[in-house]
N, C-alpha and C. Protein backbone atom coordinates (compact mmCIF):
# COMPACT_ATOMS: atom_id res chain seq x y z
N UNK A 1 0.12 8.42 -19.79
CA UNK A 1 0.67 7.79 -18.61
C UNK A 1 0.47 6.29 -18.72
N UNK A 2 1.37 5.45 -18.19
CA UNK A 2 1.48 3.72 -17.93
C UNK A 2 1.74 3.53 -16.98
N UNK A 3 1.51 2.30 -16.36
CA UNK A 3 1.31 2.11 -15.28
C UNK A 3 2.33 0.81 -15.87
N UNK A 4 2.99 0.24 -14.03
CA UNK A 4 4.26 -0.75 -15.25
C UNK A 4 4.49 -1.09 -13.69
N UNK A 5 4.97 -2.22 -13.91
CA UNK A 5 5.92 -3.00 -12.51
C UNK A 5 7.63 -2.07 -12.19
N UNK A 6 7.93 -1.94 -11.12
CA UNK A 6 8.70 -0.86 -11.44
C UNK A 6 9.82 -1.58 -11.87
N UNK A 7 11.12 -0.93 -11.99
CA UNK A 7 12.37 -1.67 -12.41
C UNK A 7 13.37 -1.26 -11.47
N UNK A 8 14.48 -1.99 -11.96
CA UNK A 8 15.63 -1.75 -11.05
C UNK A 8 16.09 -0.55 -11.20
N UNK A 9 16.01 0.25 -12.10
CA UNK A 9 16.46 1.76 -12.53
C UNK A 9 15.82 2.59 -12.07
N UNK A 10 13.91 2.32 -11.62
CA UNK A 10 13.29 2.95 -10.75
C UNK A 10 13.51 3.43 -9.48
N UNK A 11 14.60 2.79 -8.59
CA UNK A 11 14.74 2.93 -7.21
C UNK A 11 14.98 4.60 -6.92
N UNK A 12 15.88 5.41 -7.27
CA UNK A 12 15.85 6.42 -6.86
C UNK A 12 14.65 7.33 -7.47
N UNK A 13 14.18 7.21 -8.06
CA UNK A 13 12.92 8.05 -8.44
C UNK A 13 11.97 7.68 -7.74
N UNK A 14 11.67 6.55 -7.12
CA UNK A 14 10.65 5.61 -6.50
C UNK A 14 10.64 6.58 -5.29
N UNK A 15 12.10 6.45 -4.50
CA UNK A 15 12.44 7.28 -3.21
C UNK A 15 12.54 9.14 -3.00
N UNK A 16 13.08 9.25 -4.21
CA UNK A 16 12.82 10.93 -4.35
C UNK A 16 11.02 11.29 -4.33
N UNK A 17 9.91 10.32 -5.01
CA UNK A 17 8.85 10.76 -5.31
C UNK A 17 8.14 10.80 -4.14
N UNK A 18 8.38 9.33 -2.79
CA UNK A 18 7.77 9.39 -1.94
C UNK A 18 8.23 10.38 -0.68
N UNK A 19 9.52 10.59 -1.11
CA UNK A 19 10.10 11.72 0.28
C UNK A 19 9.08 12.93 -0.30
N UNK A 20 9.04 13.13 -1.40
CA UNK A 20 8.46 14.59 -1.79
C UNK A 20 6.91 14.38 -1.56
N UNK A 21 6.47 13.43 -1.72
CA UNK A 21 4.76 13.33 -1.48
C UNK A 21 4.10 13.40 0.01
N UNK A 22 5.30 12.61 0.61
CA UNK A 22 5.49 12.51 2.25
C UNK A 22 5.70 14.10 2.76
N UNK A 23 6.69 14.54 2.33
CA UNK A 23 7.16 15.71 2.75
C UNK A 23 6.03 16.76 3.69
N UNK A 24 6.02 17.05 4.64
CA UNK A 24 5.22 17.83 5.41
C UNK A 24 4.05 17.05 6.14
N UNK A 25 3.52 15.90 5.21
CA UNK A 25 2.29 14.88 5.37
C UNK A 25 1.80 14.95 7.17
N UNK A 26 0.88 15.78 7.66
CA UNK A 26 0.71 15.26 9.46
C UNK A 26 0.67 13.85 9.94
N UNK A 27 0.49 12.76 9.12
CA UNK A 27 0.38 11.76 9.48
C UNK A 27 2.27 11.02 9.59
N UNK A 28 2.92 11.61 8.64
CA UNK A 28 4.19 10.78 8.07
C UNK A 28 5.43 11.40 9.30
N UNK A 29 6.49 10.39 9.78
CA UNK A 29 7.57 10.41 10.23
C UNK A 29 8.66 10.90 9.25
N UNK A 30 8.26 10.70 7.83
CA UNK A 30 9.52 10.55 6.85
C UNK A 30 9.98 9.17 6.23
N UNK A 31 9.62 8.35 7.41
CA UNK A 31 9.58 6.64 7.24
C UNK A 31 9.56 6.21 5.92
N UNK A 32 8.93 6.74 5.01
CA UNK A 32 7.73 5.89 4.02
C UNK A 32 9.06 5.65 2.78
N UNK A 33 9.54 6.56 2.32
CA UNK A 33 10.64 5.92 1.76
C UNK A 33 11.67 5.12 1.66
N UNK A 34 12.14 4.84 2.74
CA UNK A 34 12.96 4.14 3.63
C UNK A 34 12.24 2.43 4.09
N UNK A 35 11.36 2.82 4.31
CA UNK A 35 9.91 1.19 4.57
C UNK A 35 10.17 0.67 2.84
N UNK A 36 9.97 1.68 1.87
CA UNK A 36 10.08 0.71 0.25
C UNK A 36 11.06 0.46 0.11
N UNK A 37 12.22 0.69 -0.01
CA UNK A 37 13.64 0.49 0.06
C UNK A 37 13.88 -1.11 0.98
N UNK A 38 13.43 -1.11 2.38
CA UNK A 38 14.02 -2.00 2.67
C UNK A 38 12.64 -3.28 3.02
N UNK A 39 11.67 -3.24 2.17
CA UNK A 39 10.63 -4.38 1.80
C UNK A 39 11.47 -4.74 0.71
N UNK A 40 11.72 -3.47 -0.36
CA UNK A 40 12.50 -4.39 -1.62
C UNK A 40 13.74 -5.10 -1.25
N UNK A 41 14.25 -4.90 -0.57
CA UNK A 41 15.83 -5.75 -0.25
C UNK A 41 15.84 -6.80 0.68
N UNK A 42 14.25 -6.62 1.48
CA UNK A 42 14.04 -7.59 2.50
C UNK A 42 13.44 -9.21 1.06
N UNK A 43 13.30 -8.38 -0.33
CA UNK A 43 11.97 -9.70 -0.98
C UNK A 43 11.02 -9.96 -0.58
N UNK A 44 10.63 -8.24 -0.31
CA UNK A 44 9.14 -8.07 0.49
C UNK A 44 7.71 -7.29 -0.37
N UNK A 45 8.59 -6.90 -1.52
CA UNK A 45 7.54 -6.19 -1.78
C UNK A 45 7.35 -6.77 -2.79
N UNK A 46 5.86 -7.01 -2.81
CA UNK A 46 5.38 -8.48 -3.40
C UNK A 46 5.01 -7.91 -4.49
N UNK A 47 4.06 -6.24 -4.65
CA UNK A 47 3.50 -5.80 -5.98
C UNK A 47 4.17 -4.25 -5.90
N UNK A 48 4.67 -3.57 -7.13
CA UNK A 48 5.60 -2.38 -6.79
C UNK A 48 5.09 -1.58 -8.41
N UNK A 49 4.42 -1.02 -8.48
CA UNK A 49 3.96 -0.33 -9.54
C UNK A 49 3.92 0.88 -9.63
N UNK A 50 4.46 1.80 -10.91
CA UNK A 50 5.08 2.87 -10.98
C UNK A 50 4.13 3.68 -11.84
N UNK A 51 3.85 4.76 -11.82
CA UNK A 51 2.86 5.31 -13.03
C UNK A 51 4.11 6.59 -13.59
N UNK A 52 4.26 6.16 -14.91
CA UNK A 52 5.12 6.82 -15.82
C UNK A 52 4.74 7.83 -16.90
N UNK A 53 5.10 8.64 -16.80
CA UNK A 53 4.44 10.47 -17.36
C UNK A 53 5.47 10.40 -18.22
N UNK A 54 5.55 10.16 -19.67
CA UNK A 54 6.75 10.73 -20.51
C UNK A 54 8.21 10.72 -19.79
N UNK A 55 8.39 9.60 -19.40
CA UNK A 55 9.49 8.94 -19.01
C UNK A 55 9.93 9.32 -17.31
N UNK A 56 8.99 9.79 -17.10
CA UNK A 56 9.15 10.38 -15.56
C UNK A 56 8.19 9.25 -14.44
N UNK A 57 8.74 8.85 -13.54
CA UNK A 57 7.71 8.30 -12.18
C UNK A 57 7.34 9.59 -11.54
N UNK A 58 5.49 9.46 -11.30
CA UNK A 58 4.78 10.38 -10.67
C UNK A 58 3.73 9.44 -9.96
N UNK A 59 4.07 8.37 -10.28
CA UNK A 59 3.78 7.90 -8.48
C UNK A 59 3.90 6.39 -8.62
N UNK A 60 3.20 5.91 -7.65
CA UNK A 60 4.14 4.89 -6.68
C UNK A 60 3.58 4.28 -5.90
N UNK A 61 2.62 2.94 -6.10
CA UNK A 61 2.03 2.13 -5.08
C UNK A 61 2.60 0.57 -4.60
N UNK A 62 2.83 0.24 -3.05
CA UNK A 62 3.48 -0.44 -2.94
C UNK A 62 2.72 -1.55 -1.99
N UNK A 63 3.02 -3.11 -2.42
CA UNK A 63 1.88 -4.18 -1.97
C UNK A 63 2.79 -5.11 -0.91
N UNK A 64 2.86 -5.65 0.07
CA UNK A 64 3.64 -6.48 0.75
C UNK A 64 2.58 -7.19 2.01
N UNK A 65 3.25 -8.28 1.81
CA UNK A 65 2.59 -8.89 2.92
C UNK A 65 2.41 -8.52 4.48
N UNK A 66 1.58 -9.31 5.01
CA UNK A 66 1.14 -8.92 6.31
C UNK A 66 1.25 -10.18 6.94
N UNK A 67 0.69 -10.53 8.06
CA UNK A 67 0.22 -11.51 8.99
C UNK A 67 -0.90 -11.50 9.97
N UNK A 68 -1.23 -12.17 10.65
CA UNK A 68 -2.05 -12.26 11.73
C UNK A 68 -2.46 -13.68 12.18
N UNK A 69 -2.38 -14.14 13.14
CA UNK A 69 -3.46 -15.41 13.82
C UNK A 69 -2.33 -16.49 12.63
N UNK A 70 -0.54 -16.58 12.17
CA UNK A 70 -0.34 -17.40 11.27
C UNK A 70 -1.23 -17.75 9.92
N UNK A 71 -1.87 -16.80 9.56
CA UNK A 71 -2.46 -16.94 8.43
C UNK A 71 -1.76 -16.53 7.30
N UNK A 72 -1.78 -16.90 6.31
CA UNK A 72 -1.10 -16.60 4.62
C UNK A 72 -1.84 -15.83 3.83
N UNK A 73 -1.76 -15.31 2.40
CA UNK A 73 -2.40 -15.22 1.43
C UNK A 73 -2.83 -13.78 1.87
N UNK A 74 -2.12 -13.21 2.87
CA UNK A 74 -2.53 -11.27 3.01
C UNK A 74 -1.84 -10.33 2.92
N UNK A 75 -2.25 -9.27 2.55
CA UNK A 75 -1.37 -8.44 2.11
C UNK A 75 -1.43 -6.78 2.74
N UNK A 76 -0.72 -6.08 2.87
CA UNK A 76 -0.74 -4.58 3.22
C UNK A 76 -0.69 -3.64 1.96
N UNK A 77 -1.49 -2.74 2.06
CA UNK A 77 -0.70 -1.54 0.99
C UNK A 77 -0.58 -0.21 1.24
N UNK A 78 0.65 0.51 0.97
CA UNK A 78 1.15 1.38 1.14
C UNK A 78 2.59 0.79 1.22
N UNK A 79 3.55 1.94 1.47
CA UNK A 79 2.94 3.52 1.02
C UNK A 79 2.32 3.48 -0.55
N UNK A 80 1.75 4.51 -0.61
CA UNK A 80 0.91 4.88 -2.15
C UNK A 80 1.58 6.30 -2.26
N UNK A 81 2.29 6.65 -3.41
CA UNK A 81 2.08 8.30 -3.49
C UNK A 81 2.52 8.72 -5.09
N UNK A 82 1.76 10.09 -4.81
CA UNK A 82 1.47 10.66 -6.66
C UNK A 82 2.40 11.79 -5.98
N UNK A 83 3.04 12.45 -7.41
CA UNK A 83 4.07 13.66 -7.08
C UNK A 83 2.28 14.61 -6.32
N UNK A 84 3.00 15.74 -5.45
CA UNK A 84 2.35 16.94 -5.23
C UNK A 84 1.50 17.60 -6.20
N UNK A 85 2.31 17.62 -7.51
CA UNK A 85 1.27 18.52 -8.61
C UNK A 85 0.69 18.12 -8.93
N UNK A 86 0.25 16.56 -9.02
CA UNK A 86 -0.42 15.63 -9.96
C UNK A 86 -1.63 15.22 -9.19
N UNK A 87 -1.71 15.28 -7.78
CA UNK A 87 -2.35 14.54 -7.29
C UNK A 87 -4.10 15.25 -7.33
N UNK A 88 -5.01 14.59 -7.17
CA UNK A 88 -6.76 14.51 -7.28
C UNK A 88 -6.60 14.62 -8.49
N UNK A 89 -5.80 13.44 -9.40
CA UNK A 89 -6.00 13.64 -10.79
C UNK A 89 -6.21 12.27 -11.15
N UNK A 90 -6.59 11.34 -10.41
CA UNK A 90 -6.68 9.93 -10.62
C UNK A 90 -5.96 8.94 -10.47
N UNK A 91 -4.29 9.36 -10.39
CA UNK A 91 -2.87 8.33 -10.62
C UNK A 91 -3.05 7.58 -9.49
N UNK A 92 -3.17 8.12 -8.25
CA UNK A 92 -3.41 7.08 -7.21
C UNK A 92 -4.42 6.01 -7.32
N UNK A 93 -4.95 6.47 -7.41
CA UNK A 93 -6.34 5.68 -7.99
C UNK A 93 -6.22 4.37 -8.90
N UNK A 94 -5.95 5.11 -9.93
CA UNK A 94 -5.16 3.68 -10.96
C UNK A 94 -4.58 2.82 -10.57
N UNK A 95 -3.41 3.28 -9.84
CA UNK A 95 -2.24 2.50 -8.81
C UNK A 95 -2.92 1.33 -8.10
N UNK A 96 -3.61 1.79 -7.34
CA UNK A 96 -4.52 1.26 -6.45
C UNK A 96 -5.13 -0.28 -6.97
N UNK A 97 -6.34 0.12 -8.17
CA UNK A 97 -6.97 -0.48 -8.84
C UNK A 97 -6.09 -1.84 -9.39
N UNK A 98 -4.63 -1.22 -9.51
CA UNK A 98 -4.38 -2.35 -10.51
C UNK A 98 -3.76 -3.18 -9.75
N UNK A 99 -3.21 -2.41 -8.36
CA UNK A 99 -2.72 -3.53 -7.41
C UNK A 99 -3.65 -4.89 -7.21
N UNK A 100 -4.42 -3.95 -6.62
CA UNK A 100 -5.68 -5.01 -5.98
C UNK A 100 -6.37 -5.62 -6.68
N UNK A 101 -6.54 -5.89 -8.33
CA UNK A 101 -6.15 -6.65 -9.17
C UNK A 101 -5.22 -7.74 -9.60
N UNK A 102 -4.08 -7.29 -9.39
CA UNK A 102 -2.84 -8.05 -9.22
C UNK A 102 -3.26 -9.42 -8.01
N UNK A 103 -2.88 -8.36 -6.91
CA UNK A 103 -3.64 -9.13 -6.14
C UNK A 103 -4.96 -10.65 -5.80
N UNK A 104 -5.76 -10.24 -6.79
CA UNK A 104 -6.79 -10.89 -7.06
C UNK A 104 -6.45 -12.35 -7.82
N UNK A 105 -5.37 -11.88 -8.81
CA UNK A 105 -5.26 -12.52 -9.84
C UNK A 105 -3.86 -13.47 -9.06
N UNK A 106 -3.35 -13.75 -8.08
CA UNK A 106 -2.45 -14.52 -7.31
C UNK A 106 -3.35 -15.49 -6.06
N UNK A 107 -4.40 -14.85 -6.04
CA UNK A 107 -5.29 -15.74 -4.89
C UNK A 107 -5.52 -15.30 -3.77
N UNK A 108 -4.63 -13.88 -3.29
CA UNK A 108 -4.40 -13.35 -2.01
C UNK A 108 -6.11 -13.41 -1.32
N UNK A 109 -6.14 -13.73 -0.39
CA UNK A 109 -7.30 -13.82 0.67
C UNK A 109 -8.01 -11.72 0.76
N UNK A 110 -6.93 -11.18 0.73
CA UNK A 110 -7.31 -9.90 1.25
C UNK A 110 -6.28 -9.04 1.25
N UNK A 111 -6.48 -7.72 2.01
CA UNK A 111 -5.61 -6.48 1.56
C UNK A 111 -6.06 -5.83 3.18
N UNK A 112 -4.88 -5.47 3.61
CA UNK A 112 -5.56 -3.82 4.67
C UNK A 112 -4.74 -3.08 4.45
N UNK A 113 -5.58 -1.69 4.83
CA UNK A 113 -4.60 -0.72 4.37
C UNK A 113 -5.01 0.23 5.73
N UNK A 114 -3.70 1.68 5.97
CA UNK A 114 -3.85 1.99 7.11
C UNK A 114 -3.73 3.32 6.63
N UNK A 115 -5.39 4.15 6.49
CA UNK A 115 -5.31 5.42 6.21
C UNK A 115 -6.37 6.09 5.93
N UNK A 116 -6.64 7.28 5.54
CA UNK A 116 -8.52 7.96 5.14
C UNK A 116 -8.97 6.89 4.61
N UNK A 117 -10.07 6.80 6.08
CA UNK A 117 -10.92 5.93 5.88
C UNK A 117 -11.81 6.38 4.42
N UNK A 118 -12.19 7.92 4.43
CA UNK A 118 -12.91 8.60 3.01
C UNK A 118 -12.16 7.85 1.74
N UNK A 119 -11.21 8.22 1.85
CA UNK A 119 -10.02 7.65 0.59
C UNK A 119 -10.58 5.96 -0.05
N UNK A 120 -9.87 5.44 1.35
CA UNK A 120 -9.88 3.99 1.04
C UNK A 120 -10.92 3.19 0.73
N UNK A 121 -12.29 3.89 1.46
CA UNK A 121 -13.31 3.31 1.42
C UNK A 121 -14.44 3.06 0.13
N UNK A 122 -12.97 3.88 -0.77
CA UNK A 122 -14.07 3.86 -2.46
C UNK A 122 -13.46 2.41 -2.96
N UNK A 123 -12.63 1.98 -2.22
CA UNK A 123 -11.54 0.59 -3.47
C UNK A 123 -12.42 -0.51 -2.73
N UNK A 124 -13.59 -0.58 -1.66
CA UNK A 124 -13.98 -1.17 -0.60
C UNK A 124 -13.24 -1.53 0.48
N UNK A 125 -11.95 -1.16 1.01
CA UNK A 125 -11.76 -1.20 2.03
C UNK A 125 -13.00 -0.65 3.45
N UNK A 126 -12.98 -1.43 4.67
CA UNK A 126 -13.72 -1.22 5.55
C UNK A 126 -13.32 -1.70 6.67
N UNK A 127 -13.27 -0.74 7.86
CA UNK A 127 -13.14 -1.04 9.22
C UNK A 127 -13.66 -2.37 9.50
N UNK A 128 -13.41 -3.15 10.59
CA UNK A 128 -13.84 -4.29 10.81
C UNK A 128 -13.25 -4.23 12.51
N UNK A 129 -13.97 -4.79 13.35
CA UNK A 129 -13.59 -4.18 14.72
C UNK A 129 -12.49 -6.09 15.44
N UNK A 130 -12.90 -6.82 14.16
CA UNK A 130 -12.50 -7.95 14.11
C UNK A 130 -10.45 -8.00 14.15
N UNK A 131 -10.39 -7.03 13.36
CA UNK A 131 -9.05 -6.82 13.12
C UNK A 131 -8.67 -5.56 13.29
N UNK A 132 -7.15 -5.43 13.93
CA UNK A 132 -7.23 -4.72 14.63
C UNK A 132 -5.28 -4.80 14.23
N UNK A 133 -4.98 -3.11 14.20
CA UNK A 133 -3.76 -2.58 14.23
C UNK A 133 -3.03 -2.00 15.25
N UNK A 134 -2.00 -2.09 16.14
CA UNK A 134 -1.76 -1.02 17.17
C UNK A 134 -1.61 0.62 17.03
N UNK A 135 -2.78 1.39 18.40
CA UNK A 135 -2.92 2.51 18.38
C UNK A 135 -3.25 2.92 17.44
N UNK A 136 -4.46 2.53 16.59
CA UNK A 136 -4.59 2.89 15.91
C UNK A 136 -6.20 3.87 15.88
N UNK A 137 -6.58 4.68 15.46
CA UNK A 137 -7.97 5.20 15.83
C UNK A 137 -8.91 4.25 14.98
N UNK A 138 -10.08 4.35 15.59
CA UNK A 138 -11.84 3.54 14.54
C UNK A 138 -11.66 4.06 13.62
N UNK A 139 -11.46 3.18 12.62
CA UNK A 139 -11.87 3.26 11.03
C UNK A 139 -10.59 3.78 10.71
N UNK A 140 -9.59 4.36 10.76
CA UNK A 140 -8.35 4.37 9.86
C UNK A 140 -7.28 2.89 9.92
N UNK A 141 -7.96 1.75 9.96
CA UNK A 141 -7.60 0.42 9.69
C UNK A 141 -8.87 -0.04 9.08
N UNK A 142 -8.21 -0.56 7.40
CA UNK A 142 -9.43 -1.26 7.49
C UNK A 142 -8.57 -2.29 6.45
N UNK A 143 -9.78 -2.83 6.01
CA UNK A 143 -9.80 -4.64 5.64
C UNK A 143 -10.55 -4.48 4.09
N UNK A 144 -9.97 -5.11 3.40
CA UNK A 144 -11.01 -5.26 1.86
C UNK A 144 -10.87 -6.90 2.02
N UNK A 145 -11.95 -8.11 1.96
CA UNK A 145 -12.06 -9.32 1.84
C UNK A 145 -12.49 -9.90 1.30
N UNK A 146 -11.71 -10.91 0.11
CA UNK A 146 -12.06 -11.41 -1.37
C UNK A 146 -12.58 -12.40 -1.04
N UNK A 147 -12.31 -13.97 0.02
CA UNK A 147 -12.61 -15.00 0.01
C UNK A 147 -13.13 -15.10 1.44
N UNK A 148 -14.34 -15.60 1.62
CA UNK A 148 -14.89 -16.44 2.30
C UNK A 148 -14.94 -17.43 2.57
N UNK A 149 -14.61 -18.00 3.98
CA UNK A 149 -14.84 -16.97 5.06
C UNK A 149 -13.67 -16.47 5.79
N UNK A 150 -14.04 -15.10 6.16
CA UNK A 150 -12.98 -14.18 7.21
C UNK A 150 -12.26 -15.30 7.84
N UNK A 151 -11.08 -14.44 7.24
CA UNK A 151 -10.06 -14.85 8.94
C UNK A 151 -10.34 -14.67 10.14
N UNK A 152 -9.60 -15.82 11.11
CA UNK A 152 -9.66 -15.64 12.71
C UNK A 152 -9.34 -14.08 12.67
N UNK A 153 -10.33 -13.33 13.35
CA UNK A 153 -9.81 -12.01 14.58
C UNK A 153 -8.96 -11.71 14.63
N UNK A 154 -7.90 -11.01 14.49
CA UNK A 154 -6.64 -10.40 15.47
C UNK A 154 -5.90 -9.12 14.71
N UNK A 155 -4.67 -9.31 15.62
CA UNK A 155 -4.27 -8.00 15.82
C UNK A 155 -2.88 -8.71 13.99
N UNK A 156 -3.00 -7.39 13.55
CA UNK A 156 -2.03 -7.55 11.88
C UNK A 156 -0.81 -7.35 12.40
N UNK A 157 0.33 -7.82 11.89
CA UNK A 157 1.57 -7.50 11.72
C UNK A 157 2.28 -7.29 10.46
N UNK A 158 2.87 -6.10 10.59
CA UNK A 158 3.08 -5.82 9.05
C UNK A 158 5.15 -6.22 8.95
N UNK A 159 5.23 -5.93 8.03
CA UNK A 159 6.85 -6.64 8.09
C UNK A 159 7.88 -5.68 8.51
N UNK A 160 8.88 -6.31 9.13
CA UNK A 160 9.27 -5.57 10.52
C UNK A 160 9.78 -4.32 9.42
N UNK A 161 9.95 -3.88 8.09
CA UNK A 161 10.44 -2.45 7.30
C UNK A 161 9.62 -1.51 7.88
N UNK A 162 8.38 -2.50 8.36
CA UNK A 162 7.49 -0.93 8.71
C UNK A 162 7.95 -0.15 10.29
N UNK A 163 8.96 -1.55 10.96
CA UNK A 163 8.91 -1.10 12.03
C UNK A 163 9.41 0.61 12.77
C-alpha cells in the first residue's frame, strides 16, 4: 500500500469509498461524500491523501481549513475513511499521521477534528473547553496544538461544504 496526494482520476473512487465507509455510520447523514467533492471545487481542500492497494483507493483522509476569533494557519480533518474490510488494520492511521505531518511541514498553528474522542486521542488530539463546536457533546471536539501560544477561545467554523 502507498499513500499519495490524490489525483484528478481519484474523484469517483474517493466518493464511492466514503459513501461505502459512511454507509449505515450512527453518527453520518450521508453528507461526507458530498462535503469532499465540494471543499475540492470550493479550493478547499488543502491536504487530500489516498491510500492505494494494488491500484485500488481504500481510503481517504481529507484536511481543510477552519476558522475562529479571524485567526489563520488552522485546519479541520475529516472526513477520514478506510473501505469496510480493511479497516482496524492501520490505513486510517497512516492517513492521519501523514496529514498532520503535512500539516506541520506548511506551519499550520493546529488541527481539530470532530469525532471518538478514544480514536483521536492517540494522534494527540484533546478536548479543550476553550474551543468550542456547535451542539456538540464534551470531548467529541477536540484540538491538537503545534505552536505556542493558544489561540483566542471560541467557537470554530468549518467551511460552509460542511454546512
Amino acid at each position: 500500500m502507498i499513500l499519495r496526494p490524490e489525483s484528478p482520476a481519484d474523484r469517483a473512487a474517493i466518493f464511492a469509498l466514503t459513501q461505502l465507509a459512511f454507509q449505515g455510520h450512527p453518527h453520518s447523514d450521508g453528507s461526507e461524500p458530498r462535503i469532499i467533492d465540494a471543499l475540492r471545487d470550493a479550493k478547499a481542500l488543502t491536504i487530500s491523501i489516498v491510500a492505494d492497494l494494488e491500484g485500488q483507493i481504500v481510503g481517504h483522509a481529507a484536511f481543510s481549513p477552519v476558522e475562529w476569533n479571524d485567526q489563520s494557519g488552522w485546519f479541520g480533518l475529516g472526513p477520514v475513511s478506510v473501505h469496510p474490510d480493511l479497516q482496524g488494520r492501520g490505513i486510517g492511521q497512516k492517513l492521519i499521521e501523514s496529514g498532520l505531518e503535512q500539516l506541520r511541514v506548511i506551519g499550520a498553528k493546529g488541527c481539530v477534528v470532530l469525532g471518538d474522542p478514544a480514536y483521536y486521542g492517540r494522534f494527540g488530539f484533546k478536548s479543550d473547553a476553550r474551543f468550542t463546536y456547535q451542539n456538540v457533546p464534551a470531548g467529541y471536539f477536540a484540538v491538537l496544538l503545534w505552536n505556542d501560544p493558544a489561540p483566542i477561545a471560541g467557537t470554530v467554523r468549518y467551511h460552509p461544504a460542511f454546512g
